[in-house]
C-alpha atoms as a PDB file:
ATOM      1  CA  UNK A   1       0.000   0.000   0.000  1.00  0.00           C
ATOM      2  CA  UNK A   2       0.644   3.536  -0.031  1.00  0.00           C
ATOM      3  CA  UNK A   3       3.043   4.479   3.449  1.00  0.00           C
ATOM      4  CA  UNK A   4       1.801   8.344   3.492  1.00  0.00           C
ATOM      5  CA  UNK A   5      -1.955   7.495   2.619  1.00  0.00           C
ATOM      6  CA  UNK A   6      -2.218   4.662   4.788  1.00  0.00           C
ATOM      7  CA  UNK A   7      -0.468   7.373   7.742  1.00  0.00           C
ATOM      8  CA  UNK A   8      -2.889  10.335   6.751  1.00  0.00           C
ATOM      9  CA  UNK A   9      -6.367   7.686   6.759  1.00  0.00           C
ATOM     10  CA  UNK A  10      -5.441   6.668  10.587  1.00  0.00           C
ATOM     11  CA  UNK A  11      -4.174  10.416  11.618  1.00  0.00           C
ATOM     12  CA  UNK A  12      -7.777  11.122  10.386  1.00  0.00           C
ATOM     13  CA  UNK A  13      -9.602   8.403  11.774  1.00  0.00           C
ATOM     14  CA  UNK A  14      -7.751   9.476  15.278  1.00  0.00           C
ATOM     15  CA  UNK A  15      -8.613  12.896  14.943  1.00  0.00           C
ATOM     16  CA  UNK A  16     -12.241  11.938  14.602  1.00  0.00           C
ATOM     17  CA  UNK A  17     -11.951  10.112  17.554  1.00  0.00           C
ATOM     18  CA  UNK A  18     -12.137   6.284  16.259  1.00  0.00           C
ATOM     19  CA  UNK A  19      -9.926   3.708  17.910  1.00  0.00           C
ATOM     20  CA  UNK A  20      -7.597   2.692  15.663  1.00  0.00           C
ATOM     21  CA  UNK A  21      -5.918  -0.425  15.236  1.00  0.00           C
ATOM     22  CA  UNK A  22      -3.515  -2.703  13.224  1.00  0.00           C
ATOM     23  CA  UNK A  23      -2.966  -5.932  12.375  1.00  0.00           C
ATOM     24  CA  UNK A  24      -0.139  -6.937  10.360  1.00  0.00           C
ATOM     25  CA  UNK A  25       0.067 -10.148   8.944  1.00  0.00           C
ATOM     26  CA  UNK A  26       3.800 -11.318   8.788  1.00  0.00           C
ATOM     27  CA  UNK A  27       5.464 -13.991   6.554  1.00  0.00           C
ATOM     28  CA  UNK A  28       8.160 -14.653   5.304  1.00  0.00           C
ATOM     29  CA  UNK A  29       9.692 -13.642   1.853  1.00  0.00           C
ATOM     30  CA  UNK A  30      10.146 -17.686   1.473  1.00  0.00           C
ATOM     31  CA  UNK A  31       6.505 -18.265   2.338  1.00  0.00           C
ATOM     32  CA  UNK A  32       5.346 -15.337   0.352  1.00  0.00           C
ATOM     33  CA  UNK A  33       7.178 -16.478  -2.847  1.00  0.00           C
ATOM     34  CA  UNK A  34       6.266 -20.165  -2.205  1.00  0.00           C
ATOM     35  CA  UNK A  35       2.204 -19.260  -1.803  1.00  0.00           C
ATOM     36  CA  UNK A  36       2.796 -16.974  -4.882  1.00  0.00           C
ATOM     37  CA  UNK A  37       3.660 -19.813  -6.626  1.00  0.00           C
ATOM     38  CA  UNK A  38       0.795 -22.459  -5.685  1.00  0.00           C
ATOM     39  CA  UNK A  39      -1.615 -19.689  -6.886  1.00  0.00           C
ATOM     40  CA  UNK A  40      -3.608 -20.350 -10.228  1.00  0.00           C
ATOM     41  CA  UNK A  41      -3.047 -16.407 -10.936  1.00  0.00           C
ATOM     42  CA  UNK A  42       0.673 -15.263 -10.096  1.00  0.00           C
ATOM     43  CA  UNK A  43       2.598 -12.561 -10.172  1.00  0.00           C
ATOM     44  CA  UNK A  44       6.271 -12.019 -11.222  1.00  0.00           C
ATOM     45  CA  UNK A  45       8.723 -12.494  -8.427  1.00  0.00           C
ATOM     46  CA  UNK A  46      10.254  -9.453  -8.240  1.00  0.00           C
ATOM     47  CA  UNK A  47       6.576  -8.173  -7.180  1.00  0.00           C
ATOM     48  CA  UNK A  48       6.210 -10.189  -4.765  1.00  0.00           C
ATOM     49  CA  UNK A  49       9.642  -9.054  -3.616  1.00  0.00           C
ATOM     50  CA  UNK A  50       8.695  -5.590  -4.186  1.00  0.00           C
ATOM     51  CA  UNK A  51       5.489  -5.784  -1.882  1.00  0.00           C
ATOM     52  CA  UNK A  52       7.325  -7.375   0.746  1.00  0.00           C
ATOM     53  CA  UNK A  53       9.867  -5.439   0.788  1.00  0.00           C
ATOM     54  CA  UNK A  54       7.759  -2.330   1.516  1.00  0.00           C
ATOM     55  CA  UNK A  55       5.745  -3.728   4.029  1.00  0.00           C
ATOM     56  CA  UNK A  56       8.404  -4.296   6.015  1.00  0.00           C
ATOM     57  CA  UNK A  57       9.211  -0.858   5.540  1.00  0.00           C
ATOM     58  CA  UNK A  58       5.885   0.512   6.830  1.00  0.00           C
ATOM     59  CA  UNK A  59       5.900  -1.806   9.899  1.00  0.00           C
ATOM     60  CA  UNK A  60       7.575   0.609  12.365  1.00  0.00           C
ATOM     61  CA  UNK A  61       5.387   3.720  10.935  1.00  0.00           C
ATOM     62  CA  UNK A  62       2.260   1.803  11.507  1.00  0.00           C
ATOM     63  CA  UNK A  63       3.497   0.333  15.247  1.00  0.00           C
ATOM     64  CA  UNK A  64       4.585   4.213  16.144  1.00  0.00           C
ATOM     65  CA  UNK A  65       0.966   5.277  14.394  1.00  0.00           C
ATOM     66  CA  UNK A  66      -1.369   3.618  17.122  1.00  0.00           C
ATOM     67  CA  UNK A  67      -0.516   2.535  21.097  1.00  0.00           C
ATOM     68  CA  UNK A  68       1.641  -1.122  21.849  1.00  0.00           C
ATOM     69  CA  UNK A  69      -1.884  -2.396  22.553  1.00  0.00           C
ATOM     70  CA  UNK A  70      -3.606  -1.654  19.537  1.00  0.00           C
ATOM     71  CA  UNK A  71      -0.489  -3.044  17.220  1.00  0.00           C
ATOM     72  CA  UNK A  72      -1.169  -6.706  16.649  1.00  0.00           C
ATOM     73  CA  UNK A  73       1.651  -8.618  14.710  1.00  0.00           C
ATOM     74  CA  UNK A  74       0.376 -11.910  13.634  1.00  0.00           C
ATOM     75  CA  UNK A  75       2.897 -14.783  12.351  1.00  0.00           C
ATOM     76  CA  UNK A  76       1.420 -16.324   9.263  1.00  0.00           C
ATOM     77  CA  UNK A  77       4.083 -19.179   8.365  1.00  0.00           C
ATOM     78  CA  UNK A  78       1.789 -22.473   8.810  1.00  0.00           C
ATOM     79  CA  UNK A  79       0.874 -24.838   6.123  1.00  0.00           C
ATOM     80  CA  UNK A  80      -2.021 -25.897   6.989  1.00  0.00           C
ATOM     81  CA  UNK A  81      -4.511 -25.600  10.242  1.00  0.00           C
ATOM     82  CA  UNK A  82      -4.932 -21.917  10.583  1.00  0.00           C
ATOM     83  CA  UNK A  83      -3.815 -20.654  13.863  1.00  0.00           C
ATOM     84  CA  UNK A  84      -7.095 -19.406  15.787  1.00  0.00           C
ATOM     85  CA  UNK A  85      -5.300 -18.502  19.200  1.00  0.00           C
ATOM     86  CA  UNK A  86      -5.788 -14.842  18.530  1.00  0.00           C
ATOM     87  CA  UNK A  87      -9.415 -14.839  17.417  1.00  0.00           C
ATOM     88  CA  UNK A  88     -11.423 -12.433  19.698  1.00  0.00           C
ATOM     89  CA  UNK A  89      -8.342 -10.638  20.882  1.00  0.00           C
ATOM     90  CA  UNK A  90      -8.690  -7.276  18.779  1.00  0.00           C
ATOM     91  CA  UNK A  91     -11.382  -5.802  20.616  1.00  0.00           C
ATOM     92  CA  UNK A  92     -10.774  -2.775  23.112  1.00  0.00           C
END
């Protein structure tokens, strides 16, 4: 995504006085590249590297964006059974 949109839309949505929250999916590059692959639609690696690559970038921005508490970093490297441990967590 876009790192100075994405900052403006939750300085707004602050401002306004919503709660604001994020949840950032994290994989790896491997993973991502892998799952790329296994898709009936793909796109070219260096993409994938590309969009990687800059949401790493935008990680800290969005942690230092909203409090510790409302920064949820979620670890997306199964294959398989989809890890349900934090379901229900994410509400104030």
């Amino acid at each position: 995504g876009d790192q100075k949109k994405t900052e403006k839309i939750i300085k707004l949505l602050k401002k306004s006085g919503y709660d604001t929250k994020v949840i950032f999916i994290q994989t790896s590059l491997e993973t991502a590249q892998k799952r790329n692959k296994e898709r009936s639609r793909t796109l070219p690696e260096k993409v994938v590297e590309f969009a990687w690559n800059g949401a790493q970038k935008v990680k800290p921005v969005l942690k230092r964006l909203v409090a510790a508490k409302d920064f949820h970093d979620i670890e997306n490297e199964f294959d398989g059974e989809i890890d349900a441990s934090s379901a229900g967590k994410f509400t104030v």
